[in-house]
N, C-alpha and C. Protein backbone atom coordinates (compact mmCIF):
# COMPACT_ATOMS: atom_id res chain seq x y z
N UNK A 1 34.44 -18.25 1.49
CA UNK A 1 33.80 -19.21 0.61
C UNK A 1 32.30 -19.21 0.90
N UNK A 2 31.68 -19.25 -0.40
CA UNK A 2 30.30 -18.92 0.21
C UNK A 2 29.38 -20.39 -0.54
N UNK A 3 28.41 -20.48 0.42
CA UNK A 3 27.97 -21.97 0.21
C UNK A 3 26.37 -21.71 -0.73
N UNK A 4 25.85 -22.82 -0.75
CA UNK A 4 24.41 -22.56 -2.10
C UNK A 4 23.41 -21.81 -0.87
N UNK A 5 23.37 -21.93 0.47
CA UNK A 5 22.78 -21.27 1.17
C UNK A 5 22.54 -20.00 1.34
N UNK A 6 23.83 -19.07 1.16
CA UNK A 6 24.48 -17.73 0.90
C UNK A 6 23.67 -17.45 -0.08
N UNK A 7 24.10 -18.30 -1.28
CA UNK A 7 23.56 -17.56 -2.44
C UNK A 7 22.06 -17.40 -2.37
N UNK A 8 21.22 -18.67 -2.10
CA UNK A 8 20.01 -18.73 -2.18
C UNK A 8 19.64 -17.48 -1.78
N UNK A 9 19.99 -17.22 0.11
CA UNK A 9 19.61 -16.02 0.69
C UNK A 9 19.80 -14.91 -0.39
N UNK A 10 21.07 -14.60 -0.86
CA UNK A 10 21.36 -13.19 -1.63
C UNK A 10 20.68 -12.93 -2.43
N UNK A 11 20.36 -14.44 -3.24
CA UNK A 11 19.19 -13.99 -4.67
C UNK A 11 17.42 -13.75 -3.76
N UNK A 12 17.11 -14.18 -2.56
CA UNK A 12 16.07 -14.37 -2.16
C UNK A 12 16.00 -12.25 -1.91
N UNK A 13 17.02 -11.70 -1.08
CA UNK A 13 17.17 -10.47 -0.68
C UNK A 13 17.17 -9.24 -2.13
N UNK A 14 17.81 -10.55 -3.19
CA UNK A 14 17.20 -9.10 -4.53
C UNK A 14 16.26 -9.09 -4.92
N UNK A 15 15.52 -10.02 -4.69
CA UNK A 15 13.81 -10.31 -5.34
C UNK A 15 12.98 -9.93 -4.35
N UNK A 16 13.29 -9.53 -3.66
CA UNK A 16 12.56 -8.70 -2.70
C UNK A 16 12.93 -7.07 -2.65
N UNK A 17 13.81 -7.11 -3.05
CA UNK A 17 13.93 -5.91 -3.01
C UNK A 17 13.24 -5.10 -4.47
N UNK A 18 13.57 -6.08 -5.23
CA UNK A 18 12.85 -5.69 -6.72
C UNK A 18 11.54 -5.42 -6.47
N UNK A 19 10.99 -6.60 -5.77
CA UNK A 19 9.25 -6.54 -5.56
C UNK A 19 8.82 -5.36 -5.06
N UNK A 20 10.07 -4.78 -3.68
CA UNK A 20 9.48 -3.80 -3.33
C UNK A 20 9.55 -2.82 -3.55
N UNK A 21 10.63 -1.93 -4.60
CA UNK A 21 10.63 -1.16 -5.21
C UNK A 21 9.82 -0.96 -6.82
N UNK A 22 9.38 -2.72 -6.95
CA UNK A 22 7.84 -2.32 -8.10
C UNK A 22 7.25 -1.76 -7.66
N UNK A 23 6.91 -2.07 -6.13
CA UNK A 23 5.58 -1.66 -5.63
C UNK A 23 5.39 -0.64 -5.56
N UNK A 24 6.39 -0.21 -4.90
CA UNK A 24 6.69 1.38 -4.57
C UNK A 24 6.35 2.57 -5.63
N UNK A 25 6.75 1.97 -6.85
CA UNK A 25 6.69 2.79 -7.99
C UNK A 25 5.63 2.13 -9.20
N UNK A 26 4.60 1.75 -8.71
CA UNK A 26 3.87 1.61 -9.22
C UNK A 26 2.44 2.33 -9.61
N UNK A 27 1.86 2.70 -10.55
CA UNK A 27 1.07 4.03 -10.55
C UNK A 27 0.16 3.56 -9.41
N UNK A 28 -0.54 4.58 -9.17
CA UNK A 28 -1.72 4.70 -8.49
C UNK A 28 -3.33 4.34 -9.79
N UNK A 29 -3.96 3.68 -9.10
CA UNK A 29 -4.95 2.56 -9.95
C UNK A 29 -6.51 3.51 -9.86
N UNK A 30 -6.72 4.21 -8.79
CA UNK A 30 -7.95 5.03 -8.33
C UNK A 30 -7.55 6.08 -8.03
N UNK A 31 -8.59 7.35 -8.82
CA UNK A 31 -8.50 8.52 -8.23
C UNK A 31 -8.83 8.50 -6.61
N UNK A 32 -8.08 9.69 -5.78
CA UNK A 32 -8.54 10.44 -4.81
C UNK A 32 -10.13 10.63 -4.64
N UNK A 33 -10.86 9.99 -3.92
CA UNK A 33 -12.45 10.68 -3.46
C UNK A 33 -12.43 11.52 -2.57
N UNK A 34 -13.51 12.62 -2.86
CA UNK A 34 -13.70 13.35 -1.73
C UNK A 34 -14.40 13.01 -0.63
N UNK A 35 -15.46 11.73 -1.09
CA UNK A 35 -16.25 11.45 0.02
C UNK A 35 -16.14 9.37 0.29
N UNK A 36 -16.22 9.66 1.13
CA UNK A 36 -16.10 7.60 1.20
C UNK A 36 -17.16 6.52 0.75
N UNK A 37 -16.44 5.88 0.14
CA UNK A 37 -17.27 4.93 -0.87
C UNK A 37 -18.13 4.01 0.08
N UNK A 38 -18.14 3.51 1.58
CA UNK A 38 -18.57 2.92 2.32
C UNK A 38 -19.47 3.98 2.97
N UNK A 39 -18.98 4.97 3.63
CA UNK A 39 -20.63 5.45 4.41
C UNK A 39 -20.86 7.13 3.85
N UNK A 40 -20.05 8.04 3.05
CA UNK A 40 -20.17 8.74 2.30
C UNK A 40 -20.03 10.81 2.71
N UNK A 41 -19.33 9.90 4.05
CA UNK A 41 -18.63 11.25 4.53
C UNK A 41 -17.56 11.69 3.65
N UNK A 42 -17.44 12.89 3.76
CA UNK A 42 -16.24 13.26 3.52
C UNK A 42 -14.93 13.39 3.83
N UNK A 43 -13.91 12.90 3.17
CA UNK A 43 -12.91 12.57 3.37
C UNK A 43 -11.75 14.53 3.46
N UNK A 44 -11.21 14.19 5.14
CA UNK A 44 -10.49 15.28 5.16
C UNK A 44 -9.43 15.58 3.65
N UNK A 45 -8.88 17.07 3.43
CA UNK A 45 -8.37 17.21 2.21
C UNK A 45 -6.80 16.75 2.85
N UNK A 46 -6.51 16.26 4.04
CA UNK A 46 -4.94 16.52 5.03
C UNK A 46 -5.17 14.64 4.52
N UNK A 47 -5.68 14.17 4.79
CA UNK A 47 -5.97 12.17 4.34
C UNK A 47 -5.49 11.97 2.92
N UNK A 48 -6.36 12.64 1.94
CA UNK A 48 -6.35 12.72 0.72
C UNK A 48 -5.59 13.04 0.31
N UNK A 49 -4.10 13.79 0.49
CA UNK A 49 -3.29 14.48 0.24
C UNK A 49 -1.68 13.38 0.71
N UNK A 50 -2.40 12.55 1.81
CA UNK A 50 -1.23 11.90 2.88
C UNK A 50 -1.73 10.49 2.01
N UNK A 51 -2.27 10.28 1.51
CA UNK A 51 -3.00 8.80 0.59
C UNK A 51 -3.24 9.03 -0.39
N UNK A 52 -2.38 8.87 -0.78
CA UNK A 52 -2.74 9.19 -3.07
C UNK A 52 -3.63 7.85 -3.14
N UNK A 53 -4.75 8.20 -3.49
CA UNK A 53 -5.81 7.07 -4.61
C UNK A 53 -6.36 6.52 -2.89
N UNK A 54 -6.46 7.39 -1.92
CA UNK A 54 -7.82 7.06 -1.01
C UNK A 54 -8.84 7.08 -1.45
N UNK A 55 -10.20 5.76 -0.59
CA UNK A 55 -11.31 5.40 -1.07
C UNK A 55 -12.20 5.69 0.17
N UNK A 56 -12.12 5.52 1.35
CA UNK A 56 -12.23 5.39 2.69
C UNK A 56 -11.95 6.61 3.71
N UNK A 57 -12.78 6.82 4.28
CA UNK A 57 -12.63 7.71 5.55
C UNK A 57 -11.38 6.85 6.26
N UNK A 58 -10.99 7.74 7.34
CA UNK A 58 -10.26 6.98 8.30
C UNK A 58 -10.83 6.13 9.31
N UNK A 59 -12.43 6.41 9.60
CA UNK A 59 -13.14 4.90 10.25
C UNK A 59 -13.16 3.97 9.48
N UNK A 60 -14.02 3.72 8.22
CA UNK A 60 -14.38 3.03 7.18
C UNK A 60 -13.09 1.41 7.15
N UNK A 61 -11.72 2.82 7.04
CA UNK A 61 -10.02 2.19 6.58
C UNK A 61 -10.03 1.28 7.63
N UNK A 62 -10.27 1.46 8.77
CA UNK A 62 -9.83 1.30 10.23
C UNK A 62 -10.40 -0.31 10.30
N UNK A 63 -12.32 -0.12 10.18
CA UNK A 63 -13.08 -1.28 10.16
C UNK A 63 -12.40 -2.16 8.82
N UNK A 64 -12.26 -1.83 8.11
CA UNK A 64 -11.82 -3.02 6.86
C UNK A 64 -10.17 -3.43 7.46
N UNK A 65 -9.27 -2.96 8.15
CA UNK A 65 -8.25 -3.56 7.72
C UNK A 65 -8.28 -4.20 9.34
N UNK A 66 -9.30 -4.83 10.48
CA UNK A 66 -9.03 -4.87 11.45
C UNK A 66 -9.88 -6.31 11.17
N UNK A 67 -10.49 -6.42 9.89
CA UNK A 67 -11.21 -7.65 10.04
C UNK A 67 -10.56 -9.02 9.97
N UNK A 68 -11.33 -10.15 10.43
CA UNK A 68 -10.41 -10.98 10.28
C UNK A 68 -10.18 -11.34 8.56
């Protein structure tokens, strides 16, 4: 017997799962750069290849996602 708790959880576990398979399959919004939009090195072609629609060197990435 399953109680409104069960369910809540079960419907909470498909809407998440939906969300995350939008996400997943959602296009890519920015081309690939070759060079970084913050300090204007160039971005390895092994990054660019491993990150569809990179903007950022791998320092650049590093400093933005460490901020508070």
């Amino acid at each position: 017997m399953t109680d409104q708790f069960d369910r809540a959880q079960q419907l909470e576990e498909q809407h998440r799962a939906a969300a995350l398979s939008a996400h997943a399959n959602r296009p890519i919004e920015h081309s690939t750069r070759s060079h970084c939009q913050d300090c204007g090195d160039p971005i390895p072609e092994l990054r660019r290849q491993a990150v569809k629609g990179c903007l950022r060197c791998v320092t650049c990435q590093t400093l933005i996602e460490r901020k508070p």
